[in-house]
C-alpha atoms as a PDB file:
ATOM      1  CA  UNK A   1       0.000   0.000   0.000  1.00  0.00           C
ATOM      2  CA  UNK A   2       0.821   3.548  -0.721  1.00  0.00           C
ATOM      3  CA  UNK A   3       0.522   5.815   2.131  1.00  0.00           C
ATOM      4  CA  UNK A   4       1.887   9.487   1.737  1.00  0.00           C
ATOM      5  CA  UNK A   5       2.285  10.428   4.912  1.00  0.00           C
ATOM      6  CA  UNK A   6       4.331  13.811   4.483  1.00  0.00           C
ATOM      7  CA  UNK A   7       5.016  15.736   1.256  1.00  0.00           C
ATOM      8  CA  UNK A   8       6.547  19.103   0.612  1.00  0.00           C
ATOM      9  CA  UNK A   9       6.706  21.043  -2.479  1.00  0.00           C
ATOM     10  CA  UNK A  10       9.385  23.077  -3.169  1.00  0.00           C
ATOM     11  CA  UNK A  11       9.623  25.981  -5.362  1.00  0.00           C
ATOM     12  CA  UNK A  12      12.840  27.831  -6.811  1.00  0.00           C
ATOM     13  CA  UNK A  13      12.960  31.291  -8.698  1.00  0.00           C
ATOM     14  CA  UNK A  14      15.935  29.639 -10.528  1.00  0.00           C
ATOM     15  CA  UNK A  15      16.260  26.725 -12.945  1.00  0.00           C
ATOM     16  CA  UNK A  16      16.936  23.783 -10.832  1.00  0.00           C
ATOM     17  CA  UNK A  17      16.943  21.074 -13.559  1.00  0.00           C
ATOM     18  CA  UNK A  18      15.942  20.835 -17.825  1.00  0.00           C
ATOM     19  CA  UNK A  19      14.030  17.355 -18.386  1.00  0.00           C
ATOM     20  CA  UNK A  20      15.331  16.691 -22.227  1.00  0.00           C
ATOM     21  CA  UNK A  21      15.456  12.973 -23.907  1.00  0.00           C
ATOM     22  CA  UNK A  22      19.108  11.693 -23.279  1.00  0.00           C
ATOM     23  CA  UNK A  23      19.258  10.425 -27.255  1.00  0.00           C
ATOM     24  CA  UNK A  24      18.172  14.183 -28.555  1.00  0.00           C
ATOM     25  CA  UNK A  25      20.919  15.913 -25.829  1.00  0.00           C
ATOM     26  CA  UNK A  26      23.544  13.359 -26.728  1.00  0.00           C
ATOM     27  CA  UNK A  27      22.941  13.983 -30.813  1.00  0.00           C
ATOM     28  CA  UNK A  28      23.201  17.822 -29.514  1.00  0.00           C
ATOM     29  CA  UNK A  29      26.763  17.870 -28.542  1.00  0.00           C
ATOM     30  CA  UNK A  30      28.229  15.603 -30.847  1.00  0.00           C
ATOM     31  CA  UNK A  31      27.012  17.766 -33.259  1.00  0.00           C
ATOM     32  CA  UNK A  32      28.413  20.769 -31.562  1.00  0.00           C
ATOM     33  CA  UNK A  33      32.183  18.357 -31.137  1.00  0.00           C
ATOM     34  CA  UNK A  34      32.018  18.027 -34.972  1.00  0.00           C
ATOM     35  CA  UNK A  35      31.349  22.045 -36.013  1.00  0.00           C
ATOM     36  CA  UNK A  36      34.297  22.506 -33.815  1.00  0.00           C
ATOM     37  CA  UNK A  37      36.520  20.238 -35.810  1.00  0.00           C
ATOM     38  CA  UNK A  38      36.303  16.716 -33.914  1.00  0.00           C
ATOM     39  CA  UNK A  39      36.007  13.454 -35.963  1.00  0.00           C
ATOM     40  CA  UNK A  40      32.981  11.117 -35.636  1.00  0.00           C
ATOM     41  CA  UNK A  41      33.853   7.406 -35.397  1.00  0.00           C
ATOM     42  CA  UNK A  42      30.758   5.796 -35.138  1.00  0.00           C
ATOM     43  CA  UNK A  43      29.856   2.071 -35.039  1.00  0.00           C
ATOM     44  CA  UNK A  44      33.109   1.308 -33.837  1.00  0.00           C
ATOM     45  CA  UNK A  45      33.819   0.818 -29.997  1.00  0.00           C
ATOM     46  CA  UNK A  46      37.779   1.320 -27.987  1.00  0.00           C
ATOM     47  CA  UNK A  47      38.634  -2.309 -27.298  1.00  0.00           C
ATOM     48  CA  UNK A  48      42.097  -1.883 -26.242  1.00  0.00           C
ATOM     49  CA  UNK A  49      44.262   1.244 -24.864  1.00  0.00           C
ATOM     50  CA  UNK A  50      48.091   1.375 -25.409  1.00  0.00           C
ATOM     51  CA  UNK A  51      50.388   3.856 -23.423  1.00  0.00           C
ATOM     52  CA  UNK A  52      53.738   4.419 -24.759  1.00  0.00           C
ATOM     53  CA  UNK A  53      56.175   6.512 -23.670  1.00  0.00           C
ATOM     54  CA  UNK A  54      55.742   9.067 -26.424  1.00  0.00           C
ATOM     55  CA  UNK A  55      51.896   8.895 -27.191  1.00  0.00           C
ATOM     56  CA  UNK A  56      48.369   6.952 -26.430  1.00  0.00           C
ATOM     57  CA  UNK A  57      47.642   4.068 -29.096  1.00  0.00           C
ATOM     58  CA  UNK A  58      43.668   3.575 -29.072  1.00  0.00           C
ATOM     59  CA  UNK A  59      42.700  -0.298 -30.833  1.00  0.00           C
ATOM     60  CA  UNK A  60      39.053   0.250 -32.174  1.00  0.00           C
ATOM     61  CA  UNK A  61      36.540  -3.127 -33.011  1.00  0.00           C
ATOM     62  CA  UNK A  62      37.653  -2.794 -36.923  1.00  0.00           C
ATOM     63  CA  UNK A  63      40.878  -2.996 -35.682  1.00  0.00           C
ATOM     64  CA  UNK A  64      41.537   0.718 -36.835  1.00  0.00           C
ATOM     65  CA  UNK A  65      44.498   1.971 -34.487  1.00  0.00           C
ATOM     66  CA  UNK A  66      43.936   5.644 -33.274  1.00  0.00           C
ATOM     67  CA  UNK A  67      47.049   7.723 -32.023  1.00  0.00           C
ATOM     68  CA  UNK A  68      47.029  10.743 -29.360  1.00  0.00           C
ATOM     69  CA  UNK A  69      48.955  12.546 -26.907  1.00  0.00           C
ATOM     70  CA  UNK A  70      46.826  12.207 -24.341  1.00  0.00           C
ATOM     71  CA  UNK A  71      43.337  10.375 -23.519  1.00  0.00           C
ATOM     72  CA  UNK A  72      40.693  11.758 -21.899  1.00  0.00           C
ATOM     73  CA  UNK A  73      38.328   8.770 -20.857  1.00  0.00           C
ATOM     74  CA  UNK A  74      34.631  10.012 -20.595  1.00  0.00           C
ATOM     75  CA  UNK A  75      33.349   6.401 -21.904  1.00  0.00           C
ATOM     76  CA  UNK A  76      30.809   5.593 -18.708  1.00  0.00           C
ATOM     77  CA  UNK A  77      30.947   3.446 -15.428  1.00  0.00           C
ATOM     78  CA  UNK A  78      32.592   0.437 -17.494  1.00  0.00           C
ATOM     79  CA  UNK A  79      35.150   2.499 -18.695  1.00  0.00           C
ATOM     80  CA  UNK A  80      37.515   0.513 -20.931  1.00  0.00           C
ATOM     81  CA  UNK A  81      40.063   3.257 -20.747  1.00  0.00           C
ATOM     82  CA  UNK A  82      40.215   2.778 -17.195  1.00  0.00           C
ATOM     83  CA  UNK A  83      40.359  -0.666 -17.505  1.00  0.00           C
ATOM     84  CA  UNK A  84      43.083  -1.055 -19.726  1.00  0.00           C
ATOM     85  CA  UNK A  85      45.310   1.791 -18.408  1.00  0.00           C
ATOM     86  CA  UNK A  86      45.102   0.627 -14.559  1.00  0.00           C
ATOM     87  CA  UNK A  87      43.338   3.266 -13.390  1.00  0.00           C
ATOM     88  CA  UNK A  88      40.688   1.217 -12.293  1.00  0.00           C
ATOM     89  CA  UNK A  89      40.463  -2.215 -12.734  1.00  0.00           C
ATOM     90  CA  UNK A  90      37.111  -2.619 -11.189  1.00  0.00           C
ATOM     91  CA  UNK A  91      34.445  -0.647  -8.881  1.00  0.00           C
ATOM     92  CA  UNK A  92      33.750  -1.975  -5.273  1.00  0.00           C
ATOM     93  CA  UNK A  93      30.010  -2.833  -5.059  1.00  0.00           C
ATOM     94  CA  UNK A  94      29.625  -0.305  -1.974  1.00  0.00           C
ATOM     95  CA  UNK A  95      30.675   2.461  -4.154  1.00  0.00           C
ATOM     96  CA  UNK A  96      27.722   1.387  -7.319  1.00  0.00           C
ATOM     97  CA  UNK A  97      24.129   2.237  -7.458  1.00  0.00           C
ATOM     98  CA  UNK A  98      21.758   0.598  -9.416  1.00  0.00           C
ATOM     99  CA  UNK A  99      18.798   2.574 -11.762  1.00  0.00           C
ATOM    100  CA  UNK A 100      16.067   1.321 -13.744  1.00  0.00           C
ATOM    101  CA  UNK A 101      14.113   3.460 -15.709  1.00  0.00           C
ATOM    102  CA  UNK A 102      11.058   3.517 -18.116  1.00  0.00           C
ATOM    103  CA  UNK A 103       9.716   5.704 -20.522  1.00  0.00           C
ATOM    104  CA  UNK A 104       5.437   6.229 -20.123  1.00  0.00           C
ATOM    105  CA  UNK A 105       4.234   7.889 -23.405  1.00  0.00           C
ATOM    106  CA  UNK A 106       1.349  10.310 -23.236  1.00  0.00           C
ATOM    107  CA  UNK A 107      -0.485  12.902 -25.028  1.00  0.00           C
ATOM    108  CA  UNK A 108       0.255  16.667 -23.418  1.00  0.00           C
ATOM    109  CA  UNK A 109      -3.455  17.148 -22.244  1.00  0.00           C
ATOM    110  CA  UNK A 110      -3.564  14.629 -20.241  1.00  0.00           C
ATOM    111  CA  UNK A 111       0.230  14.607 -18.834  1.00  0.00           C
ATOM    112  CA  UNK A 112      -0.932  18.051 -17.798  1.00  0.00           C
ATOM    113  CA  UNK A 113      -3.791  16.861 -16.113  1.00  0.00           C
ATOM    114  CA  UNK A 114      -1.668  14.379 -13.949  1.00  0.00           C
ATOM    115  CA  UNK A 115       1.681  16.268 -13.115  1.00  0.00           C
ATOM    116  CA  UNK A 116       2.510  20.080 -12.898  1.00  0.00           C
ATOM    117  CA  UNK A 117       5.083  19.978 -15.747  1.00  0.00           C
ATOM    118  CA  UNK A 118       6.863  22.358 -13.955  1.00  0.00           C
ATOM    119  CA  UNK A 119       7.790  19.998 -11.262  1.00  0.00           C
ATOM    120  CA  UNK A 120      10.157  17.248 -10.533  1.00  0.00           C
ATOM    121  CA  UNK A 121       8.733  14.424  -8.199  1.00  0.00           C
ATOM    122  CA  UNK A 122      10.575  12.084  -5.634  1.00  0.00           C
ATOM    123  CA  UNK A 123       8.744   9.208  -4.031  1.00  0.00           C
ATOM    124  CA  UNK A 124      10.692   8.025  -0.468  1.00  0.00           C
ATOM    125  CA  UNK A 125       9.144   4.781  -0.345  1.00  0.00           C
ATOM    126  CA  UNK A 126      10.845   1.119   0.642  1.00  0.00           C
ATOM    127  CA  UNK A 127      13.716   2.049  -1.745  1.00  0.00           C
ATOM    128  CA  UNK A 128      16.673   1.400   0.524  1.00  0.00           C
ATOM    129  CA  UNK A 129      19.496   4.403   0.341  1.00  0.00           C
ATOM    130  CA  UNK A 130      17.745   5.524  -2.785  1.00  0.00           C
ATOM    131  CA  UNK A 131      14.070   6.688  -4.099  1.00  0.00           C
ATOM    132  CA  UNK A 132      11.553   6.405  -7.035  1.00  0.00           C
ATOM    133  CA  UNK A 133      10.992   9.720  -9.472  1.00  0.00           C
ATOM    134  CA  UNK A 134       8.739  10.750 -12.217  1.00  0.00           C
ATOM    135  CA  UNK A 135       9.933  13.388 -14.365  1.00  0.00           C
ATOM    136  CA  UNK A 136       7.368  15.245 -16.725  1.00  0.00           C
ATOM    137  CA  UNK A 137       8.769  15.823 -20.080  1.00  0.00           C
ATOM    138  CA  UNK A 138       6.638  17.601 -23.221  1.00  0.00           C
ATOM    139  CA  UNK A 139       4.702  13.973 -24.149  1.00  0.00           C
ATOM    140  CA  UNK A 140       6.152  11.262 -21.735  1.00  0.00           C
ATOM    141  CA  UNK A 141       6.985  10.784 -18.028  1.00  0.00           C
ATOM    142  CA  UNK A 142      10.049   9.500 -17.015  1.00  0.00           C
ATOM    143  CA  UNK A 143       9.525   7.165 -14.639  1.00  0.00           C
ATOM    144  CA  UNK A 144      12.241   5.142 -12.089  1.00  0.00           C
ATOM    145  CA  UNK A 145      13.843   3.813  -9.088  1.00  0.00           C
ATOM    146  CA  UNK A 146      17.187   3.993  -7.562  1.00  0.00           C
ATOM    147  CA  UNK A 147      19.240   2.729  -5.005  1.00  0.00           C
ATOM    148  CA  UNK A 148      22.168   1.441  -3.538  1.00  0.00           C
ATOM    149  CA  UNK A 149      23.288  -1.807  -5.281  1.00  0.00           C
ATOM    150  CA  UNK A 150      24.065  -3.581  -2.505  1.00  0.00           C
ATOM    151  CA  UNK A 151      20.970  -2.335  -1.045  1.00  0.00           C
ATOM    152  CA  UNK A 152      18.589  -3.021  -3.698  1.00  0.00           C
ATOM    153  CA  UNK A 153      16.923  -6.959  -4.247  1.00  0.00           C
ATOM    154  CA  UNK A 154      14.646  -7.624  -7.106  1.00  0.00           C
ATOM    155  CA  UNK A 155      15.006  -4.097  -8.817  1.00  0.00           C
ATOM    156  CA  UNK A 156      12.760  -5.086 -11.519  1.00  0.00           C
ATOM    157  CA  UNK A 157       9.787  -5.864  -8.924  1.00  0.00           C
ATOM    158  CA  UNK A 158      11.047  -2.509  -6.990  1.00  0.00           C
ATOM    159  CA  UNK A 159      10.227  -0.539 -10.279  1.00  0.00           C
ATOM    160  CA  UNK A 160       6.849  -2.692 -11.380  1.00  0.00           C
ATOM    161  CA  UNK A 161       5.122  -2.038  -7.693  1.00  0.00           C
ATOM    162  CA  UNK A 162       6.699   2.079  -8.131  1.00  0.00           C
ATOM    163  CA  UNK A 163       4.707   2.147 -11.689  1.00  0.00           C
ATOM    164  CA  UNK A 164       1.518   0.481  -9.915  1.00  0.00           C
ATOM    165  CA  UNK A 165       1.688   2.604  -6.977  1.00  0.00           C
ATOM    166  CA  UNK A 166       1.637   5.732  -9.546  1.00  0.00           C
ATOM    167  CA  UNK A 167      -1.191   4.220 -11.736  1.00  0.00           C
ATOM    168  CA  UNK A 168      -3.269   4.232  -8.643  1.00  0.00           C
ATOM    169  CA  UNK A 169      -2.134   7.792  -7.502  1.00  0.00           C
ATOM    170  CA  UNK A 170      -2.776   9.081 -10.569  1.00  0.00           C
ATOM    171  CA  UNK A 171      -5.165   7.512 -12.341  1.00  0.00           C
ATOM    172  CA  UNK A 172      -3.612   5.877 -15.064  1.00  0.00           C
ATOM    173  CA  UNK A 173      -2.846   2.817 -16.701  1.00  0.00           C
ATOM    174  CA  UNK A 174       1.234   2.573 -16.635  1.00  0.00           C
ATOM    175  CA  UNK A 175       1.715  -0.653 -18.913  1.00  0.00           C
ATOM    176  CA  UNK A 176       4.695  -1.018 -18.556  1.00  0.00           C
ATOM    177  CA  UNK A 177       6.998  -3.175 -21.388  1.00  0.00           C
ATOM    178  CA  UNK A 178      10.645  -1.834 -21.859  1.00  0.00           C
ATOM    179  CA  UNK A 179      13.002  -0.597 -19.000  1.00  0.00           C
ATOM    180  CA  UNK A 180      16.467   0.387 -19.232  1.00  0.00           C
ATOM    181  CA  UNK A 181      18.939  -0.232 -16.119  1.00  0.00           C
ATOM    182  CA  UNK A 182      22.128   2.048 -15.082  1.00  0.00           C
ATOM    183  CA  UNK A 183      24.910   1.404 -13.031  1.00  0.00           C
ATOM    184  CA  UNK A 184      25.750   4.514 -11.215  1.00  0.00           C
ATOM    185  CA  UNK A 185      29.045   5.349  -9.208  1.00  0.00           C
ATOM    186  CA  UNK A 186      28.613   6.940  -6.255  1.00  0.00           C
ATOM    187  CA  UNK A 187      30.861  10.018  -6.134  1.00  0.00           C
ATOM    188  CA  UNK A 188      32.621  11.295  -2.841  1.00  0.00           C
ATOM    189  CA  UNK A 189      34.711   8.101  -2.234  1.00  0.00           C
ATOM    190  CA  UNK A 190      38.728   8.443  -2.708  1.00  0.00           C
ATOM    191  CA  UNK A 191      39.903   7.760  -6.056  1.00  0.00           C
ATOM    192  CA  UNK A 192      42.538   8.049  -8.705  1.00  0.00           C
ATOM    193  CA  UNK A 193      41.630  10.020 -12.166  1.00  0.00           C
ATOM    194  CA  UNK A 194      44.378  10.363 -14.158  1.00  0.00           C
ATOM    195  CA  UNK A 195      47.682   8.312 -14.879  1.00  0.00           C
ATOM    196  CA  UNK A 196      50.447   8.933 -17.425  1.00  0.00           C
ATOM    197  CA  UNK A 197      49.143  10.634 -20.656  1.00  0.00           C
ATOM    198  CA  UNK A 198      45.299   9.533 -19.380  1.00  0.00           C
ATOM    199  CA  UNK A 199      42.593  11.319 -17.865  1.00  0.00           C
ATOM    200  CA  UNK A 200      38.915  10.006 -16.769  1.00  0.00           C
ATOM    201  CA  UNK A 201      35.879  12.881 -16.554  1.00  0.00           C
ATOM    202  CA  UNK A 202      32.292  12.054 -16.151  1.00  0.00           C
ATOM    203  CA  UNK A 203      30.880   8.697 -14.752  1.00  0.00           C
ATOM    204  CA  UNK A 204      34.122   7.349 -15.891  1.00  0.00           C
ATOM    205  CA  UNK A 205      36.021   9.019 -12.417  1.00  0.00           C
ATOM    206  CA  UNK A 206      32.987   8.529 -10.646  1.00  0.00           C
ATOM    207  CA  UNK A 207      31.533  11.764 -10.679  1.00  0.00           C
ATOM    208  CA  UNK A 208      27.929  11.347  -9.706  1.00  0.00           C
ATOM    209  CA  UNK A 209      26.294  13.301  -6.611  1.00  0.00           C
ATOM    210  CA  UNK A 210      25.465   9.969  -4.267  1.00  0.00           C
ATOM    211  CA  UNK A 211      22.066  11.606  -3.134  1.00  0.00           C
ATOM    212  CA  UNK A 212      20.322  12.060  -6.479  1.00  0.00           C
ATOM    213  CA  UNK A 213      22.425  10.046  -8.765  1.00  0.00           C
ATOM    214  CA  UNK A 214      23.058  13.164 -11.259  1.00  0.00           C
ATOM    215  CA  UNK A 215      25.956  12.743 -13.018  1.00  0.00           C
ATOM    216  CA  UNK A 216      25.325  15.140 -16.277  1.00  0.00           C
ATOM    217  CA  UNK A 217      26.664  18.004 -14.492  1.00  0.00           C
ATOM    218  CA  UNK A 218      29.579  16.498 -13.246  1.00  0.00           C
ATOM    219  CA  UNK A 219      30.407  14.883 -16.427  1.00  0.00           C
ATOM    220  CA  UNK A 220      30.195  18.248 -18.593  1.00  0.00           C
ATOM    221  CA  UNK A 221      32.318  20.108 -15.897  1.00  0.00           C
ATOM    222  CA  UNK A 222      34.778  17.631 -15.545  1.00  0.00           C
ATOM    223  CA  UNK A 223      35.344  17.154 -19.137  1.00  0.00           C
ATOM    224  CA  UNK A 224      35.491  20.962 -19.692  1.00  0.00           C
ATOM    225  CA  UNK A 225      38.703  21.004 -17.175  1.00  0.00           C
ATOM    226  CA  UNK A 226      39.846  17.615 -18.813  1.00  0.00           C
ATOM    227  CA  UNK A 227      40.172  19.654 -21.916  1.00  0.00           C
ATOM    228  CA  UNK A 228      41.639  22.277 -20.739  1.00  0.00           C
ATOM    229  CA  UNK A 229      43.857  20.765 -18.918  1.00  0.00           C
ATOM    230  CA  UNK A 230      45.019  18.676 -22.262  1.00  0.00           C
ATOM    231  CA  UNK A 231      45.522  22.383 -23.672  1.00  0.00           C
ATOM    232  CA  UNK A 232      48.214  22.911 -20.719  1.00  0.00           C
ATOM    233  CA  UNK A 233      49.970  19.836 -21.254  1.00  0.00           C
ATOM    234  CA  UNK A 234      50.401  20.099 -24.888  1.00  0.00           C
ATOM    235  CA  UNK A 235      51.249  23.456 -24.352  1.00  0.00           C
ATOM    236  CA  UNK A 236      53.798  22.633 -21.871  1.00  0.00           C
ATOM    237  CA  UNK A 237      54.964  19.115 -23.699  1.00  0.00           C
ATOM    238  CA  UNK A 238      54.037  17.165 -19.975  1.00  0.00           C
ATOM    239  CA  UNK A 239      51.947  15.097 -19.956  1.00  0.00           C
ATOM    240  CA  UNK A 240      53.153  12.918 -16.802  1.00  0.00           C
ATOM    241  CA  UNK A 241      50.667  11.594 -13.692  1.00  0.00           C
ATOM    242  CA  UNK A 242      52.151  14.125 -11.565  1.00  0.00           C
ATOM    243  CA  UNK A 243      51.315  17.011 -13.828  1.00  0.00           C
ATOM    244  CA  UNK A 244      47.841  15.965 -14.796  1.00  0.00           C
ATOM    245  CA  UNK A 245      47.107  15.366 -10.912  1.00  0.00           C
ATOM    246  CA  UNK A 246      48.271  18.940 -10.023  1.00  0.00           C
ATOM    247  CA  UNK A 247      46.164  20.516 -13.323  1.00  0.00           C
ATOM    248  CA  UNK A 248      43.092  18.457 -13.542  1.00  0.00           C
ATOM    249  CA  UNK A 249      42.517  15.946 -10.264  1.00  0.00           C
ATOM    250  CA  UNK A 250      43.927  19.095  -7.600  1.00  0.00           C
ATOM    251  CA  UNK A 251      40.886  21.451  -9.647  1.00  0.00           C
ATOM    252  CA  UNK A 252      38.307  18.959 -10.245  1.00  0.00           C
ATOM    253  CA  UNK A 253      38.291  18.362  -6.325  1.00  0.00           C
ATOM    254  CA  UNK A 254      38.636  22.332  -5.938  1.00  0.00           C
ATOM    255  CA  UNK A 255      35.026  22.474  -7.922  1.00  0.00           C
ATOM    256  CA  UNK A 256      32.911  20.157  -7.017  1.00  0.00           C
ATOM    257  CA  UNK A 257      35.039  17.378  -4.822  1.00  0.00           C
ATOM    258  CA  UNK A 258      33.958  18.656  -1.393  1.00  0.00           C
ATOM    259  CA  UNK A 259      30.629  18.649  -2.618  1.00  0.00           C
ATOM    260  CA  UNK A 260      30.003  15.007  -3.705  1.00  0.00           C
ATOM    261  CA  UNK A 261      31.810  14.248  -0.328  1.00  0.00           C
ATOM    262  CA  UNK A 262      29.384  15.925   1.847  1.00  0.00           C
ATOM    263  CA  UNK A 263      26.417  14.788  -0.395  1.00  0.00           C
ATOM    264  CA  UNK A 264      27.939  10.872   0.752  1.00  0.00           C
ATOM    265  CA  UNK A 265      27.728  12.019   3.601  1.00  0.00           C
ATOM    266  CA  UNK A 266      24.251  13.348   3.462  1.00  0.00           C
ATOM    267  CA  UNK A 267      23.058  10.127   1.632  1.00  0.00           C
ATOM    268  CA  UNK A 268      23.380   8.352   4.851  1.00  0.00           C
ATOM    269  CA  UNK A 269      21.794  10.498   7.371  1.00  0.00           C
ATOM    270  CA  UNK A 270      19.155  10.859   5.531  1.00  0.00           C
ATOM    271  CA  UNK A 271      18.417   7.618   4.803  1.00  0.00           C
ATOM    272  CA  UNK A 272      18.859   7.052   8.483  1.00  0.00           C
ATOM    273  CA  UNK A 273      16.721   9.149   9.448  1.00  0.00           C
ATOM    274  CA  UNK A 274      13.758  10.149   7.274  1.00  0.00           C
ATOM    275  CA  UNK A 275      11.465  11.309   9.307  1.00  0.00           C
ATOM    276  CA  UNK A 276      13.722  14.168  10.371  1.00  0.00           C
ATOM    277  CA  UNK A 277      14.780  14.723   6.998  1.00  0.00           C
ATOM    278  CA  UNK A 278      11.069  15.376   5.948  1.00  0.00           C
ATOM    279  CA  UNK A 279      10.773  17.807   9.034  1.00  0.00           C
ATOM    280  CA  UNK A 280      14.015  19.856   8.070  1.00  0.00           C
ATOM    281  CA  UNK A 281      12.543  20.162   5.014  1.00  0.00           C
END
């Protein structure tokens, strides 16, 4: 049963979020990477990642060989650059969080009728170290539950009895079919990001806030200081751990470090203590 017992709604004079269609925002940028003079390889994924003493030797699926001076690794939470450069060879469990989402199409009269489209919704309900959410967008909802993957048993019946739970709260008929599932690193834990000639950015390094599992943020703002820092080294001719520790990890923690570690932090008090969390707010 769904009982609501305490809700809040919270209003901000400022944009807090954009609700876009991932496939749409992703087409967005690489079309803004390829005005700017970057090369689209498509249909081809990294399967191997060489570092030499004088450059970075990228072996593709075709077997194409790519050659750099540096890498910057923004390739997601299974990063094969990570992988094959010893960064990381794997992710501890405790650190992962686990996201299934589905897609509930809808004609605009009656989303408006259901959800204020201006408003973001959270669910707090038997989701352990996590929550359910249901995101209006111009003809869908976004619809999904998250948690901590140790946390989390039988996500997929987790997200069916979310879905029924919102049929029944609003009045509709979520049939749901298709659902995609994310594995999300927690941010705020210690970790390495860079080695010789390599740097990781984005879900890659683990930048995700722990507390709402965004990550796009992160991701954009870390690989805006991996390329600049990439600028500096070229500029520089160094391109050694040491330097791309002091010029990218040192600034990366600067910006937004100290905030993923107190939103770890957060994660768990909360969690831990709902009911005050619902009075604070």
């Amino acid at each position: 049963q769904m009982c609501i017992r305490d809700s809040i709604e919270w209003y901000s004079s400022d944009y807090v979020g954009i609700s876009t269609r991932r496939d749409k925002f992703d087409a967005f940028l690489t079309k803004l990477a390829v005005e700017k003079g970057c090369e689209l390889i498509d249909n081809s994924k990294v399967v191997d990642v060489i570092v030499k003493k004088d450059k970075v030797v990228c072996k593709l699926s075709d077997d194409r060989l790519i050659e750099g001076i540096l890498i910057i690794g923004a390739d997601g939470v299974n990063s094969i650059v990570a992988k094959k450069t010893g960064i990381r060879t794997r992710w501890n469990a405790s650190e992962l969080g686990l996201c299934l989402e589905t897609t509930y199409y809808i004609d605009k009269k009656t989303l408006e009728k259901i959800v204020n489209p201006e408003i973001f919704e959270l669910y707090f309900i038997n989701i352990p170290l996590g929550y359910g959410w249901v995101f209006p967008k111009k003809s869908s909802l976004s619809l999904g539950i998250g948690g901590a993957l140790t946390h989390v048993r039988n996500p997929k019946n987790i997200l069916m009895n979310f879905c029924l739970k919102i049929s029944k709260l609003k009045k509709i008929n979520l049939k749901i079919s298709q659902y995609h599932a994310h594995l999300i690193p927690a941010g705020g834990f210690p970790r390495r990001y860079v080695s010789d000639r390599v740097i990781l950015a984005g879900d890659a390094a683990g930048f995700v806030d722990p507390l709402t599992g965004e990550g796009i943020y992160y991701a954009m703002k870390s690989g805006l200081i991996a390329a600049e820092t990439c600028v500096n080294a070229i500029e520089n001719n160094e391109t050694s751990k040491t330097f791309l520790e002091y010029h990218y990890s040192k600034i990366c923690e600067k910006t937004f470090g100290k905030d993923l570690k107190i939103a770890l932090d957060l994660t768990y008090k909360i969690h831990n203590h709902l009911n005050f969390f619902f009075k604070v707010l």
